[in-house]
Structure formats: C-alpha cells, structure tokens
Protein backbone atom coordinates (compact mmCIF):
# COMPACT_ATOMS: atom_id res chain seq x y z
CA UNK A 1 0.00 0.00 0.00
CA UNK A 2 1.25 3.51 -0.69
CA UNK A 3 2.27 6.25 1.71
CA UNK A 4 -0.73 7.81 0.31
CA UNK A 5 -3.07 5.03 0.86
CA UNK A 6 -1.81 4.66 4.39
CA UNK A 7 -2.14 8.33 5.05
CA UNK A 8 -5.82 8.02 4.09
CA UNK A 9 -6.85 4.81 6.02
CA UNK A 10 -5.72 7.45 9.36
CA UNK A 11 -8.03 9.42 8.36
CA UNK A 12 -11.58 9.63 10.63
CA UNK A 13 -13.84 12.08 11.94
CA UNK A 14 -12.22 14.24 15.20
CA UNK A 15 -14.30 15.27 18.23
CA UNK A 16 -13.18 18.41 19.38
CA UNK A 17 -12.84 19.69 23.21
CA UNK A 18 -15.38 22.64 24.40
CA UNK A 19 -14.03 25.47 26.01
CA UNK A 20 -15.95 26.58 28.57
CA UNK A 21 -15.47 30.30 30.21
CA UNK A 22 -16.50 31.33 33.41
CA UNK A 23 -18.47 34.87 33.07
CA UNK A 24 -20.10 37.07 35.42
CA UNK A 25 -23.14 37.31 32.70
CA UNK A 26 -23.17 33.71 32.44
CA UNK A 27 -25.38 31.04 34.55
CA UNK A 28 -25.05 27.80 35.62
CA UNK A 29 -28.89 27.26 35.33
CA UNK A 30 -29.94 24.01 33.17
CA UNK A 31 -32.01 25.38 29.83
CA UNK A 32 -33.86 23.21 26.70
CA UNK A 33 -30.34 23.68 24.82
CA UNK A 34 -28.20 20.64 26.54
CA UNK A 35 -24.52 21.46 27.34
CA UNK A 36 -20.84 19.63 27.42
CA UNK A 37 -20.05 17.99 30.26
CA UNK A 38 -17.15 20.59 30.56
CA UNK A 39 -19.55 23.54 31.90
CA UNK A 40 -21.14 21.28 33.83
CA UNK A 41 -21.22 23.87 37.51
CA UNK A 42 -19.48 26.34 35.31
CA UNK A 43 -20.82 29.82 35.17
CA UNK A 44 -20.42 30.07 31.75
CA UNK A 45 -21.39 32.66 29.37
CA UNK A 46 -18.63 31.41 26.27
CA UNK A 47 -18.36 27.93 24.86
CA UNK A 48 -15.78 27.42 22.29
CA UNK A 49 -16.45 24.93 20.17
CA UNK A 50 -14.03 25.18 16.85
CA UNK A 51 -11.40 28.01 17.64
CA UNK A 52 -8.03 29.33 16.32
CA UNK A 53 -7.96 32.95 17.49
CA UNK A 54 -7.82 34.41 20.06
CA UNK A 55 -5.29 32.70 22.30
CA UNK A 56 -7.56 30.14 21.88
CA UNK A 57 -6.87 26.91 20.05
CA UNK A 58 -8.95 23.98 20.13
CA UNK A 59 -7.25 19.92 20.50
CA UNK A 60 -9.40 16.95 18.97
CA UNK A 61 -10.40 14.60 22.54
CA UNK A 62 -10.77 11.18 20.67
CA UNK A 63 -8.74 8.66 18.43
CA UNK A 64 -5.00 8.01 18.79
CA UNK A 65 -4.04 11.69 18.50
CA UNK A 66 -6.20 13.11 21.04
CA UNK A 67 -4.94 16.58 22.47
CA UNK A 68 -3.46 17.70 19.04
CA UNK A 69 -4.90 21.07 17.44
CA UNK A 70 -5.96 20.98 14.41
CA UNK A 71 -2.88 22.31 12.52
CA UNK A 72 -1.24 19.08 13.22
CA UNK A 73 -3.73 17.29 11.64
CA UNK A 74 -3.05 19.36 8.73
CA UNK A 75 0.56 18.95 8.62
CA UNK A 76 -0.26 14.95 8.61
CA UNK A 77 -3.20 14.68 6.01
CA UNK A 78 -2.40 17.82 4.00
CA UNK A 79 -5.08 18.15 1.44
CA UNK A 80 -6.75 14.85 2.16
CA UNK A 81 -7.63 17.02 5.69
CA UNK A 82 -8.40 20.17 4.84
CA UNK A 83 -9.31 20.00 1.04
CA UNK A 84 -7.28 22.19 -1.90
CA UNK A 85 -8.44 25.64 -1.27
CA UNK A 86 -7.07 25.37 2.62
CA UNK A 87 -4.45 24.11 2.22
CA UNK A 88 -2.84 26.99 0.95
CA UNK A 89 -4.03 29.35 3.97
CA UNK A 90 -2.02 30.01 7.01
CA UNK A 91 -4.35 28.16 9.82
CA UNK A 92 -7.47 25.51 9.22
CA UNK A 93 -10.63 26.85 9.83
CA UNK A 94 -11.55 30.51 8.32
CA UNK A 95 -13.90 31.34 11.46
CA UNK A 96 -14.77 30.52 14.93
CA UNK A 97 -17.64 28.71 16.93
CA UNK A 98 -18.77 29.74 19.82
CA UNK A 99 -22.11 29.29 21.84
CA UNK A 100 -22.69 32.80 24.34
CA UNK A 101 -25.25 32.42 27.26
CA UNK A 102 -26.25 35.04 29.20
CA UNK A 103 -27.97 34.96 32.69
CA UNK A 104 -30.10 37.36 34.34
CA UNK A 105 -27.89 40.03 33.12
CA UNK A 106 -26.99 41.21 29.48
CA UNK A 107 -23.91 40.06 27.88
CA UNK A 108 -21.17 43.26 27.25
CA UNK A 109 -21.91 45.71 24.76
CA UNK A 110 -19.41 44.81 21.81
CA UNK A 111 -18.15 45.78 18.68
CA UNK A 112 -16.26 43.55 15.81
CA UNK A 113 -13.71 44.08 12.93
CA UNK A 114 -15.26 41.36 10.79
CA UNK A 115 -18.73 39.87 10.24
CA UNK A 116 -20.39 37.93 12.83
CA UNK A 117 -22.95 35.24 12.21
CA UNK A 118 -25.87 34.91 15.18
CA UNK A 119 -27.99 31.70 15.27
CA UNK A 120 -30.88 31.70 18.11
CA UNK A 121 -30.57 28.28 20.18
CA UNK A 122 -32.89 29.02 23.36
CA UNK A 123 -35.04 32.30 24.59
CA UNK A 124 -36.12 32.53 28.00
CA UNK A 125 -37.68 35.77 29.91
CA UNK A 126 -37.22 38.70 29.12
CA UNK A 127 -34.61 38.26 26.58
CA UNK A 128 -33.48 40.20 23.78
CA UNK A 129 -31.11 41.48 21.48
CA UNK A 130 -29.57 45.47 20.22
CA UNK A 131 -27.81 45.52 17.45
CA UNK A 132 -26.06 48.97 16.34
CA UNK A 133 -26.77 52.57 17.85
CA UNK A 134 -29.31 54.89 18.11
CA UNK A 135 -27.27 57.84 18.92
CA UNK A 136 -23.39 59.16 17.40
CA UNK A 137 -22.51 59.79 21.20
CA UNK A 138 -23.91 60.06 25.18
CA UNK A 139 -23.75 57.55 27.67
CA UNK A 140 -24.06 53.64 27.25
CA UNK A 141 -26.30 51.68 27.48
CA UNK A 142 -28.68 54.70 25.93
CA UNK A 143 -26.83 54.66 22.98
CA UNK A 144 -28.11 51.21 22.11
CA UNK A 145 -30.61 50.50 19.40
CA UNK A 146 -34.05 49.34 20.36
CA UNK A 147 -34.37 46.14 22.00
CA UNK A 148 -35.58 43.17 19.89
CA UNK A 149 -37.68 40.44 21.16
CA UNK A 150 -35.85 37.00 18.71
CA UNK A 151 -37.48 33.28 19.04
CA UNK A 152 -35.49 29.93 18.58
CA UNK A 153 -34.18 30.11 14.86
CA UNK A 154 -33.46 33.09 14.48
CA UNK A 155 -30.45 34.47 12.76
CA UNK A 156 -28.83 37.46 11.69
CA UNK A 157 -25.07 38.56 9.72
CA UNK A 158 -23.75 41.37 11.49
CA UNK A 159 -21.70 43.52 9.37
CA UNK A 160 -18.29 44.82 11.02
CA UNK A 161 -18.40 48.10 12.64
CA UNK A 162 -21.84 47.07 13.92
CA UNK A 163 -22.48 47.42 17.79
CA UNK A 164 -24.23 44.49 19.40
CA UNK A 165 -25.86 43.34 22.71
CA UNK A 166 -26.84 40.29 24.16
CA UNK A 167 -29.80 40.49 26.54
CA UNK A 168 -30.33 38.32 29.53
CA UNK A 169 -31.64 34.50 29.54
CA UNK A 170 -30.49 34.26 25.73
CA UNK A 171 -28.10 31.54 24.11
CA UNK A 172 -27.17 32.06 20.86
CA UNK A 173 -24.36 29.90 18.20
CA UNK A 174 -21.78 32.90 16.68
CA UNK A 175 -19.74 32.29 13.95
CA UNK A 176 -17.07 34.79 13.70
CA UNK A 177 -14.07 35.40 10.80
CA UNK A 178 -10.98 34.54 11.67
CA UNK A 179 -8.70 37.30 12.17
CA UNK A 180 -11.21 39.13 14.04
CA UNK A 181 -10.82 42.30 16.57
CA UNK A 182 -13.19 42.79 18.91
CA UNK A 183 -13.93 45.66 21.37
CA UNK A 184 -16.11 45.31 24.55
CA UNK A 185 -17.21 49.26 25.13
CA UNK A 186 -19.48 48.64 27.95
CA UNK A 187 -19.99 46.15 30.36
CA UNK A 188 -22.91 47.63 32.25
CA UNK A 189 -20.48 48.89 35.49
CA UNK A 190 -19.51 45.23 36.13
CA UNK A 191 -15.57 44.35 37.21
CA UNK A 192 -13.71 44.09 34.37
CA UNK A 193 -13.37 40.35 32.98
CA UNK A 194 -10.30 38.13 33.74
CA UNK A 195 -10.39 37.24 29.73
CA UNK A 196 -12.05 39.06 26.99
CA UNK A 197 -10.66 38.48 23.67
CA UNK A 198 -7.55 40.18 22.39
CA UNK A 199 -7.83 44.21 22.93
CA UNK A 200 -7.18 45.97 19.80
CA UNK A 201 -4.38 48.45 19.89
CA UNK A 202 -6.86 51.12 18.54
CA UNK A 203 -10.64 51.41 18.52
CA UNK A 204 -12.40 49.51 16.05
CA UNK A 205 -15.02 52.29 13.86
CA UNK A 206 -18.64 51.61 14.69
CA UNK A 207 -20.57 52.02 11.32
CA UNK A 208 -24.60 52.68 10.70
CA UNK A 209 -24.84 49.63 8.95
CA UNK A 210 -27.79 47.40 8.76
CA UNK A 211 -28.16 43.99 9.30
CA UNK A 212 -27.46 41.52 6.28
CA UNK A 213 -30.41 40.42 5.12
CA UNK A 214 -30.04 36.73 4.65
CA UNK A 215 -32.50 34.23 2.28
CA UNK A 216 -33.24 30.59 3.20
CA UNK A 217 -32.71 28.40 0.18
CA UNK A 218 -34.32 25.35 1.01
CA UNK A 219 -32.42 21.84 0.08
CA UNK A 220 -35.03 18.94 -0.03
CA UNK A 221 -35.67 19.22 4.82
CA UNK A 222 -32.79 21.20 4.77
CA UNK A 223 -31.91 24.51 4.63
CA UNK A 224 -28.93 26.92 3.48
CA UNK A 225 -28.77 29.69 6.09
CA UNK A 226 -25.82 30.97 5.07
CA UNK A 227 -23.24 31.19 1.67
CA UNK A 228 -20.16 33.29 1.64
CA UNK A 229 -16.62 33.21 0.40
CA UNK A 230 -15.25 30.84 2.58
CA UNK A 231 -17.83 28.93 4.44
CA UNK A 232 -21.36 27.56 4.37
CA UNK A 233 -23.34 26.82 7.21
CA UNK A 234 -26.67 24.53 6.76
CA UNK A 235 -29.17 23.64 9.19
CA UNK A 236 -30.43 19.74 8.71
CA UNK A 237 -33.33 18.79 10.80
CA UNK A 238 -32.96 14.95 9.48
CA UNK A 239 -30.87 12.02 9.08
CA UNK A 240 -28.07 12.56 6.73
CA UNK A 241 -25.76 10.76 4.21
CA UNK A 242 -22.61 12.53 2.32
CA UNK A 243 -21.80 12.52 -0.93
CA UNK A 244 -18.07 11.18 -1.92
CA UNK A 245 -15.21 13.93 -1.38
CA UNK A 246 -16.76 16.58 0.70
CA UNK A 247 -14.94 19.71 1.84
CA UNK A 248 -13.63 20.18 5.25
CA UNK A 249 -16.76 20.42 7.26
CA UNK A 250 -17.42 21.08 11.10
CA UNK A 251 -21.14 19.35 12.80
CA UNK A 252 -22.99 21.05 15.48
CA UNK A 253 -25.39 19.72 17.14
CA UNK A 254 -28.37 21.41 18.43
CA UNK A 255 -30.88 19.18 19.19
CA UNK A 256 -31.61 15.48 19.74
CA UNK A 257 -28.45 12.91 20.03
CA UNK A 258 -27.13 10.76 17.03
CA UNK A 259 -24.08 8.58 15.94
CA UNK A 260 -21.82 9.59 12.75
CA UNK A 261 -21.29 6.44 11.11
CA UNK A 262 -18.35 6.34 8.21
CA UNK A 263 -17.98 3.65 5.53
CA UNK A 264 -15.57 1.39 6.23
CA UNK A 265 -14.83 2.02 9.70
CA UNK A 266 -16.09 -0.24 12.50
CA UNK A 267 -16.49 2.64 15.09
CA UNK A 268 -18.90 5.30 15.84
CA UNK A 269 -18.73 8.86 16.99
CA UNK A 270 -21.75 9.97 19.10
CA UNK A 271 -22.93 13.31 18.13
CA UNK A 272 -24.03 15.91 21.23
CA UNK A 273 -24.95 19.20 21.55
CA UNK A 274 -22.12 21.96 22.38
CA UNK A 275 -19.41 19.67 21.03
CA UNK A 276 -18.17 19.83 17.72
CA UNK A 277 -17.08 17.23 15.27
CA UNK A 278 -14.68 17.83 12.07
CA UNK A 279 -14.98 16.11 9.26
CA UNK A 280 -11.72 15.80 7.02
CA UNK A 281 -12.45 16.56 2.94
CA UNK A 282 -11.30 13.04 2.20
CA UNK A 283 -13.69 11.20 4.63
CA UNK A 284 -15.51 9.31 2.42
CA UNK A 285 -19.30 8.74 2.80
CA UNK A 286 -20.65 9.35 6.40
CA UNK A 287 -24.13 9.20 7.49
CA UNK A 288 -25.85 10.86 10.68
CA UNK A 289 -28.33 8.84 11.99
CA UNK A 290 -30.17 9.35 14.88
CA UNK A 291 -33.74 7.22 16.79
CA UNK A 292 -35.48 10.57 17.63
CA UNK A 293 -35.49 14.05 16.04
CA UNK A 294 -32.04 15.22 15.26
CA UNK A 295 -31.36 19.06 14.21
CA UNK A 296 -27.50 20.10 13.62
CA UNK A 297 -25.31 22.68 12.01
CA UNK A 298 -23.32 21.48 9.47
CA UNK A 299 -20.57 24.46 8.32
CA UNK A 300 -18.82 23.56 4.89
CA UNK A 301 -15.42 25.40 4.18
CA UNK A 302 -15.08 26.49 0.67
C-alpha cells in the first residue's frame, strides 16, 4: 500500500474539546439547549467549540491523537484534511464557533472588525437582542438600538463596525471570521473580565450599517442559512448521508443525540450538543443517523 493510501486509512472524523469560560453574565442554570459535560457547575457565558484565534486553540479529545490542534492534523493529512483551497491558507478553519449564554444580566456591549454570524438556540424571559446605535454619542447603554424580542431560529449577519448586545436569559451559536478584533465598550459597570478576547491596539469604527439580510434556500428538509466566500453553514433537521469527497466540514449539534457512522470504519462517533465534530475533505461517505429528532449545524469550508 502507498504512503498515500496509508495516510488516508488514518483518516476519521475528530471530536473536538469545548471550552468553557466562566463569566459574570453567564449562569449555571440548566435550559432546553443541553450542554458539554465541561460547563457542567461552570458559570459560563462562552463555549468554544471550533477556535483558532484568540489565544484560543482547540485539540481533537478522541482517536490516537487526542490533544493535538488541528494544525497538526493538517501537517499529517495535508489536502486529504483540509481539502485544496485550505491548504494553501495560514491556519485551518476561516472562522470561529462559539455558543454565548447570558444569565439574568446582558452580555457586554461589543463591537467587531469582521462579520459575525448569530444563530438563536434558546429564549427565556425577558430576553433580547440590540444591534447597532441609536445615537453618534452620550452615555451607554442609551446609545443602544431598540431592543428586539428574537425566538429559537433566528439568525442574523452582522456587518463589522456594527455594535451588538446580548440580553439576559439568551443563548445564541456565533460564527465569527478569523482574524477578528473585537472591542467590549461597555460592560454595564460590572468588574472588568479576567479574559475578553484580544484588545485591539486602537478602537475599532462603529458604522450605521444594517443587518445583512439573509434568504433561506431550502435543500429537499434542509436549509442553506448561510453562503459566503469561505464557508457555508446549513441547518439539517434529518438524518443525513454525504456525498463522496466533501470539503472540510465542522457538525454542530443542536438538538436530539445521534451517531456519525463512516464507511468502512467499524467505530462510531456519538454526536451531542455543544461539542463539535470535524470532518476531514477526504472522509468518504458518512451518514448521521439518529432514533429521535435530530437538528444540527453542518458548516462547509469552501
């Protein structure tokens, strides 16, 4: 068998490790949106779930290479990992994942460099969210935009420059560009965070921009929330089989538990929400199969 050949039976699907952070916005409370055993008793307001910024990088937890980030795996399977068009960029994945929860209490008043991708996962009372300003200067949080009310579903591209809150009792799945600044400007007169993000070394411009409207193309049950240059994300409320030679993909559970089955390997990989699982480009077929209603994220980079 070749070196190729051998380099390809390695390859399999990689579970990676949540990053839970501890914030004083956060909440320990147990919501309809399950989460990882690592924020189990953790006040968390951040998950990371697929991340190479930030300080931040995530390390697959299962198979023989367990505790690697993802860059080795990229060294190892070169293209057969990460598909032609990544293979010639500096890291792996083009964005980040991240789940945000907030308490009782609103998440800091932020602004980013780059676009920002907002996917609804669970609403409780009085929740809401601001996005932009209503006013060039003044005090915060009176600058804010009005308050919308958002159900489970809902989703929204931010466009950089654009100023957004996160209201109490909220959870919501961001998707973020890698490369990314990001500048908290208020944080309602709370003590200032042990860790949040990278501080740029000069203000990031807030611009009047609206929110990207964004168009649902429906795919048979599922449904294209999201095409841009260098990613895809779906939402796939069923059981699912791949084509041959898909791209480097990421799966995100959001509902309902399931098992990733891939041809010609014996083992499965169980699928659960606020864990991630990568998918190389040179899998091979893989189905998703679950016993009971299964919904999941499935992000495709171009």
């Amino acid at each position: 068998m070749s070196a190729v050949n051998e380099n390809f039976a390695e390859i399999a699907p990689l579970a990676l490790t949540p990053i839970a952070a501890d914030r004083i916005w956060g909440s320990t409370v147990h919501s309809t949106y399950s989460v990882p055993a690592k924020a189990e008793d953790v006040n968390w307001g951040e998950i990371w779930l697929a991340c190479e910024d930030f300080s931040l990088n995530s390390v697959v937890s299962n198979g023989p290479f367990a505790g690697n980030a993802l860059r080795f795996f990229k060294q190892r399977w070169g293209v057969d990992f990460c598909g032609y068009l990544s293979a010639e960029q500096k890291r792996v994945l083009p964005m980040s994942l991240r789940i945000e929860r907030t308490g009782s209490e609103p998440g800091p008043v932020r602004v980013f460099s780059k676009e920002e991708f907002w996917y609804v996962l669970d609403v409780g009372v009085n929740s809401w969210v601001s996005f932009g300003t209503s006013l060039d200067d003044g005090p915060w949080p009176s600058r804010l935009s009005d308050k919308l009310n958002v159900e489970p579903g809902d989703r929204f591209l931010l466009p950089n420059g654009m100023v957004r809150a996160q209201g109490p009792n909220l959870t919501v799945l961001k998707v973020l560009q890698a490369d990314a600044m990001v500048q908290t400007l208020y944080n309602w007169e709370r003590k200032k965070e042990v860790w949040d993000f990278s501080p740029p070394a000069v203000d990031i411009p807030i611009e009047k921009e609206a929110l990207i409207p964004l168009k649902t193309v429906l795919e048979g049950r599922n449904r294209l929330l999201y095409q841009g240059p260098s990613y895809s994300i779906k939402l796939i409320h069923t059981n699912f089989v791949s084509e041959v030679g898909e791209k480097l993909s990421l799966v995100c559970p959001i509902k309902g538990r399931a098992h990733l089955k891939v041809s010609g390997q014996p083992d499965n990989l169980r699928l659960v929400p606020g864990q991630v699982v990568v998918l190389p480009a040179r899998l091979g077929r893989f189905s998703i199969e679950s016993g009971t209603i299964i919904s999941y994220i499935l992000i495709q980079i171009a």
